[in-house]
Protein backbone atom coordinates (compact mmCIF):
# COMPACT_ATOMS: atom_id res chain seq x y z
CA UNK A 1 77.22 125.45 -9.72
CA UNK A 2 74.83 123.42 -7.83
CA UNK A 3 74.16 124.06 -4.23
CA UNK A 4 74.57 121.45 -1.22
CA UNK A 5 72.02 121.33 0.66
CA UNK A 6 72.39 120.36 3.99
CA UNK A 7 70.58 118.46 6.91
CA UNK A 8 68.89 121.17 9.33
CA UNK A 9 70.95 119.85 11.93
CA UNK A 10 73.75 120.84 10.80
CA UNK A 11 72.81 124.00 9.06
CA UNK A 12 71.61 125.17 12.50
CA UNK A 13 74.94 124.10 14.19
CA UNK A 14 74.22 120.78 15.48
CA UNK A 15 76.25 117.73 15.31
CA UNK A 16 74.56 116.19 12.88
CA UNK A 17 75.14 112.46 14.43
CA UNK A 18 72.03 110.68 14.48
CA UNK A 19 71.26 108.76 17.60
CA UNK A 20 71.44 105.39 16.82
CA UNK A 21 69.25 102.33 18.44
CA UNK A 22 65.63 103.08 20.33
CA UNK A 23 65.22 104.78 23.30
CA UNK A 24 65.52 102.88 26.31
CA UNK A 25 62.14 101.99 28.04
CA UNK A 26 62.40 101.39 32.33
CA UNK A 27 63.63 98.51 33.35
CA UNK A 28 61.06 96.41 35.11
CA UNK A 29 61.81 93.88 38.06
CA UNK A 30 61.52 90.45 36.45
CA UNK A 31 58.55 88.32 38.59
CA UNK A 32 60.71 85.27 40.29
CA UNK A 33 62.71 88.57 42.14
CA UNK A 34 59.66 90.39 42.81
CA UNK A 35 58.85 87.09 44.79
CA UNK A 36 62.10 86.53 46.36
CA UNK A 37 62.11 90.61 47.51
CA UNK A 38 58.80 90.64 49.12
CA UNK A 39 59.88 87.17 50.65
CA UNK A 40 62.69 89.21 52.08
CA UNK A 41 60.64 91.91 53.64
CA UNK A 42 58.08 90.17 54.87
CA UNK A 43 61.32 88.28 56.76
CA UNK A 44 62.41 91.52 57.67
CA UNK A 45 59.55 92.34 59.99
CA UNK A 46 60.00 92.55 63.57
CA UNK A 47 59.89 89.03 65.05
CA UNK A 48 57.47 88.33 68.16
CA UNK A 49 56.97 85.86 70.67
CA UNK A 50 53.78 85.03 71.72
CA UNK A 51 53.34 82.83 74.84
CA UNK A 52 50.42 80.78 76.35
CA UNK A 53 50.34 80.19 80.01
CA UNK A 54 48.90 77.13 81.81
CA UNK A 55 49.31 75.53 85.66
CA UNK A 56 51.12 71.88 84.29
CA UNK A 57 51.66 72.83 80.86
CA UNK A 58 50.72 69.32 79.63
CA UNK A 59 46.79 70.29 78.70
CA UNK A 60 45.76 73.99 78.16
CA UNK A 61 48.71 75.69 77.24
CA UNK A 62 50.08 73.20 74.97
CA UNK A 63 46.83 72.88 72.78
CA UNK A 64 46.50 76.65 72.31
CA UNK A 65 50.03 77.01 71.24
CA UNK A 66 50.10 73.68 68.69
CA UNK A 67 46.83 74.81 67.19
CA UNK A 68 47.97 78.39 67.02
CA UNK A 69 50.96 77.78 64.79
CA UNK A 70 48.98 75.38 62.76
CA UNK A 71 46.56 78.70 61.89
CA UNK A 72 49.85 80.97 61.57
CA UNK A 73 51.39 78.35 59.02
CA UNK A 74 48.16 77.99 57.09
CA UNK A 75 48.47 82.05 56.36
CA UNK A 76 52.35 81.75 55.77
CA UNK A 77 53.01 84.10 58.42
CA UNK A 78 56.47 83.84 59.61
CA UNK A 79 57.24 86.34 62.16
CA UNK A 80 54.97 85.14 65.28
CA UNK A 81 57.06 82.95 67.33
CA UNK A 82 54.75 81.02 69.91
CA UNK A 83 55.87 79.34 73.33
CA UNK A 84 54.01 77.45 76.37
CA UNK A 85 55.05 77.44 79.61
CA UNK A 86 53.77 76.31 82.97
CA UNK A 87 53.23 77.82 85.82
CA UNK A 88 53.42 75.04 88.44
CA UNK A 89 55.15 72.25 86.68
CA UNK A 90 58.98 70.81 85.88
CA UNK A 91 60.62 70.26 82.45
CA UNK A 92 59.99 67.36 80.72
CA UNK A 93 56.57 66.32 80.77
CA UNK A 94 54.44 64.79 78.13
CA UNK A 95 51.74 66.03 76.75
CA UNK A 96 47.93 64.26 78.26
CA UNK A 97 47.02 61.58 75.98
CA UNK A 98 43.47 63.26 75.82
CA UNK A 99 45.18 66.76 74.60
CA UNK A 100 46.72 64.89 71.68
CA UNK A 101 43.27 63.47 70.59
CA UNK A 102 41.79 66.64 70.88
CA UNK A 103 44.54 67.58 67.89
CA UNK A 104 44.41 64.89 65.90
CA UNK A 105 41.43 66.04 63.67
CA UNK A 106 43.52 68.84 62.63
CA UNK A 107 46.93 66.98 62.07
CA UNK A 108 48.39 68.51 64.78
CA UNK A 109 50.68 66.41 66.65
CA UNK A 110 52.04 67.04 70.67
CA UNK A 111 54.61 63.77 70.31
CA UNK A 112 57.28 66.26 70.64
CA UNK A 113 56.06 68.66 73.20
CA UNK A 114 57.93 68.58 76.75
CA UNK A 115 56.68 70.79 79.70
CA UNK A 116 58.22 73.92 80.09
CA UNK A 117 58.32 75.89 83.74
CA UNK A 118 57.51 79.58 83.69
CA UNK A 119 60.68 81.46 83.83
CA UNK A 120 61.55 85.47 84.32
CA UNK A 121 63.51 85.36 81.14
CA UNK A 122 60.67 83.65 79.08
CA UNK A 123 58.28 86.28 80.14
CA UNK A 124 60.76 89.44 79.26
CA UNK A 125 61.28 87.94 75.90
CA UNK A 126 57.45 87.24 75.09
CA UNK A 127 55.63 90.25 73.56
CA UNK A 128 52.17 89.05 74.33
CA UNK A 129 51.37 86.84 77.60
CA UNK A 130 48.01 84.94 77.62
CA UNK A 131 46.75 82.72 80.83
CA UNK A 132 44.03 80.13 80.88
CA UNK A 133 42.77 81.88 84.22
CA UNK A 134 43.84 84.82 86.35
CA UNK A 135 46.04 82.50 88.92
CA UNK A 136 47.89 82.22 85.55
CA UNK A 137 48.09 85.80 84.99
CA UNK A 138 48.85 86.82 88.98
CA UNK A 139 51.63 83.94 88.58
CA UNK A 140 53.05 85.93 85.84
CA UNK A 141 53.27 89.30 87.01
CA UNK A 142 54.77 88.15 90.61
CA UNK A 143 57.17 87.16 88.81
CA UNK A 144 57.86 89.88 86.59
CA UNK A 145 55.78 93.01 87.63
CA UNK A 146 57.06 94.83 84.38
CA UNK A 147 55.12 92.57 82.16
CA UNK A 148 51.82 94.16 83.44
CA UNK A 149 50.53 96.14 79.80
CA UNK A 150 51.38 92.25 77.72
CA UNK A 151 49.85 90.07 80.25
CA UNK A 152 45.68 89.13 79.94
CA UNK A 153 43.63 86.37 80.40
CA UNK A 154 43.36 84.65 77.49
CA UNK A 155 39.05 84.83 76.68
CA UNK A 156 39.50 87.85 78.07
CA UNK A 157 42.11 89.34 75.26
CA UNK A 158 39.97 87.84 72.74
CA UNK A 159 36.79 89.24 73.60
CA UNK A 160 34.98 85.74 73.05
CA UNK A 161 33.34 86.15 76.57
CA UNK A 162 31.60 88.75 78.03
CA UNK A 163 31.92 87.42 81.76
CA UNK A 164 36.09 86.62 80.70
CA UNK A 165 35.45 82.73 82.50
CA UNK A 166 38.75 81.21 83.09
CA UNK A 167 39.23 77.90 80.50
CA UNK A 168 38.90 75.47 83.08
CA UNK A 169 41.56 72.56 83.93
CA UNK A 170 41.20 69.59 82.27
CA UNK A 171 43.47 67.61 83.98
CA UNK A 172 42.19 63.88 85.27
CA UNK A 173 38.94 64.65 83.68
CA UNK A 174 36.97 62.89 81.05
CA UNK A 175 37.48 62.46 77.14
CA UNK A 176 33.79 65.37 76.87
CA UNK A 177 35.86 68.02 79.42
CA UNK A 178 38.79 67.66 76.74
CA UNK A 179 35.97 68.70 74.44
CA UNK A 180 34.60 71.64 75.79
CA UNK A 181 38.12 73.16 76.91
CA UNK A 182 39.28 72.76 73.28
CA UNK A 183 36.71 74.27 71.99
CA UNK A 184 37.49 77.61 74.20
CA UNK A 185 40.69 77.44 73.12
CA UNK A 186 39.90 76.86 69.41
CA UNK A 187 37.56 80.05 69.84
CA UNK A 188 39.93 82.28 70.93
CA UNK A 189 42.83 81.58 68.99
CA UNK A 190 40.20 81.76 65.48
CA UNK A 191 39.73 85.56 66.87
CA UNK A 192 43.43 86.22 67.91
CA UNK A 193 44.55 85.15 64.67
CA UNK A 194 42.69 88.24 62.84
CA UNK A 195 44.01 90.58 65.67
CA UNK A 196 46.33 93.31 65.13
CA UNK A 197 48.91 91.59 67.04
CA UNK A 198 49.31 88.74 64.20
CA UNK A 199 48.25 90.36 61.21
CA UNK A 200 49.45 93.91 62.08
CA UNK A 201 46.51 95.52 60.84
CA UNK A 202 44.08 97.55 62.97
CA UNK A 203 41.31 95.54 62.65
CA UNK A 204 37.71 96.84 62.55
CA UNK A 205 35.56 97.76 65.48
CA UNK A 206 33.94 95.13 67.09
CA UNK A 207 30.42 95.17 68.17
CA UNK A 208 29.62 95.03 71.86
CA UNK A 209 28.23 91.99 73.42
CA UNK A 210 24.73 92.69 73.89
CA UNK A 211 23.11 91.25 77.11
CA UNK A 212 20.87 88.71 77.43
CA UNK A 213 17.51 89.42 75.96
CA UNK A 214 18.92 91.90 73.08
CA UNK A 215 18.56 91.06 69.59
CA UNK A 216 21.86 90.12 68.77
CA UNK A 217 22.05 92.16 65.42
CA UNK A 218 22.88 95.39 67.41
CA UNK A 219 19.19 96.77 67.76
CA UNK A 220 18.44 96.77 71.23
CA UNK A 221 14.69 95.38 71.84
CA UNK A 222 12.47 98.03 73.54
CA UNK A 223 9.44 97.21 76.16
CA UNK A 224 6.65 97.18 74.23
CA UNK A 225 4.46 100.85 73.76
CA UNK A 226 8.47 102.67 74.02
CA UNK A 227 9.65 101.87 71.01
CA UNK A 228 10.93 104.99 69.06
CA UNK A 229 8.56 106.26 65.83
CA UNK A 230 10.61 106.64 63.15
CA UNK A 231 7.98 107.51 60.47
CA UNK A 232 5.18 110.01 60.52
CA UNK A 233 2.80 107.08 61.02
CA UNK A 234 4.62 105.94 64.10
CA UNK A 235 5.07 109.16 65.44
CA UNK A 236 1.40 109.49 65.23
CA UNK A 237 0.18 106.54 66.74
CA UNK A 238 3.03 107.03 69.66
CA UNK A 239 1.32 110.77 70.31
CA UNK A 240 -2.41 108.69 69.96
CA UNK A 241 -1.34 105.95 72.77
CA UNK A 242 0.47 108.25 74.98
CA UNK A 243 -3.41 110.51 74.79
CA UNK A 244 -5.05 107.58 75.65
CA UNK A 245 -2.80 106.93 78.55
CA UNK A 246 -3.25 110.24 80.16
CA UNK A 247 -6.96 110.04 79.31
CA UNK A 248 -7.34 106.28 81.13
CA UNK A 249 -5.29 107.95 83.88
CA UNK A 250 -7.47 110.93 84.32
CA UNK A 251 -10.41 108.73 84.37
CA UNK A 252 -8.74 106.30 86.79
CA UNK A 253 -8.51 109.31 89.11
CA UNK A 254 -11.75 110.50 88.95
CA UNK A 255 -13.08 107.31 89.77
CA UNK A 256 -11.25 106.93 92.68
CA UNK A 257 -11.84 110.54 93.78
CA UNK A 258 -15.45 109.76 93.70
CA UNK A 259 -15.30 106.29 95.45
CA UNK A 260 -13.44 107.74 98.35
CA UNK A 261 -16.39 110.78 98.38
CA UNK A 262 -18.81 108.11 98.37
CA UNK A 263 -16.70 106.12 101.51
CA UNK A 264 -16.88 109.62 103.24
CA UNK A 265 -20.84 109.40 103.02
CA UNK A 266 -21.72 106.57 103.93
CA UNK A 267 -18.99 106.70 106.75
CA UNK A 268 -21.35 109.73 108.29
């Protein structure tokens, strides 16, 4: 009689069922809601109000801010909130005429922009406080004392001036003032855009201002006949120049000694 012979999974005691279809690989996030999720958390960061401070807040302030969220909307970043207040002003005012031109180059309009006073509630809801000038800054913290460690002068924050000038008023002045307070205000916002405020990124050291005079790459300029050897050549000629110092010193003394000898002769 002929012998069965059976599957090894059953001979060793197994079930013998087979499994059937392939195994299943991990599933992977299809792209459009990779999108939509890292929408949703960058959403999900902590919102923050940034606010610029000016005296009228119909010039200064209301530049800084319009340009500001043009830069934050060009890099899709969604969680800054910026404001503009004034200092010494009511609600309602227009923008200057001349702080509108200064925006036009950049499609940035102010047609919509109405003045808005400084109020205690504006400053305890703003996370960073930045005045044209320290009578902007002294305004603020009068008024809220609290708001000390958020409050700066605005070229001051940014580190675009080593002195930390106050952006001057504007106000009643010519079309080429406009100009050069823009510009200020242009420069600084550039730099606070990068900062770790917007982007949330510590960003990298930045090199100290060097004073006037300095070579502006980081390597300080030395008076001539100090500056340090740094080869065996150099270190050399330093050791040769600093001999012939002592040796035109030396000399120099001698000389003298010997002229005042000679005064002391003839002086007998």
């Amino acid at each position: 009689m002929a012998k069965t012979i059976l599957p090894k999974t059953i001979a060793n005691g197994g079930s013998g069922v087979f499994p059937t279809g392939s195994v299943s690989k991990p599933q992977q996030i299809p792209r459009p809601l990779k999108g939509l999720l890292s929408r949703r958390m960058r959403e999900a960061q902590p919102r923050k109000v940034l606010l610029f401070l000016s005296t009228g807040n119909i010039c200064r302030s209301p530049m800084a801010a319009a340009y500001m969220r043009k830069l934050l909307e060009e890099r899709k970043i969604k969680n800054i909130e910026v404001r503009s207040a004034g200092v010494m002003t009511i609600a309602g005012l227009l923008a200057t005429d001349e702080s509108k031109q200064m925006l036009e180059p950049y499609a940035i309009s102010l047609d919509k922009h109405r003045s808005q006073p400084m109020t205690e509630d504006i400053l305890r809801k703003a996370d960073l406080i930045l005045g044209m000038t320290p009578f902007h800054v002294q305004m603020a913290l009068r008024m809220l004392p609290e708001a000390r460690k958020k409050t700066h002068l605005l070229k001051e924050y940014t580190a675009i001036d080593p002195k930390n000038r106050p952006i001057p008023d504007p106000m009643g002045c010519t079309l080429e003032v406009y100009k050069r307070v823009f510009r200020q205000i242009k420069m600084a916002c550039d730099k606070l855009v990068e900062m770790e405020f917007i982007t949330g990124k510590s960003a990298k050291p930045v090199r100290a201002a060097t004073a006037p005079g300095l070579v502006s790459a980081g390597k300080s300029k030395l008076p001539r006949g100090r500056r340090p050897a740094t080869t065996e050549g150099g270190k050399k000629t330093a050791t040769a120049a600093l001999a012939r110092r002592k040796t035109l010193a030396v000399n120099a003394a001698s000389v003298n000694a010997d002229a005042g000898k000679g005064e002391r002769v003839s002086g007998k």
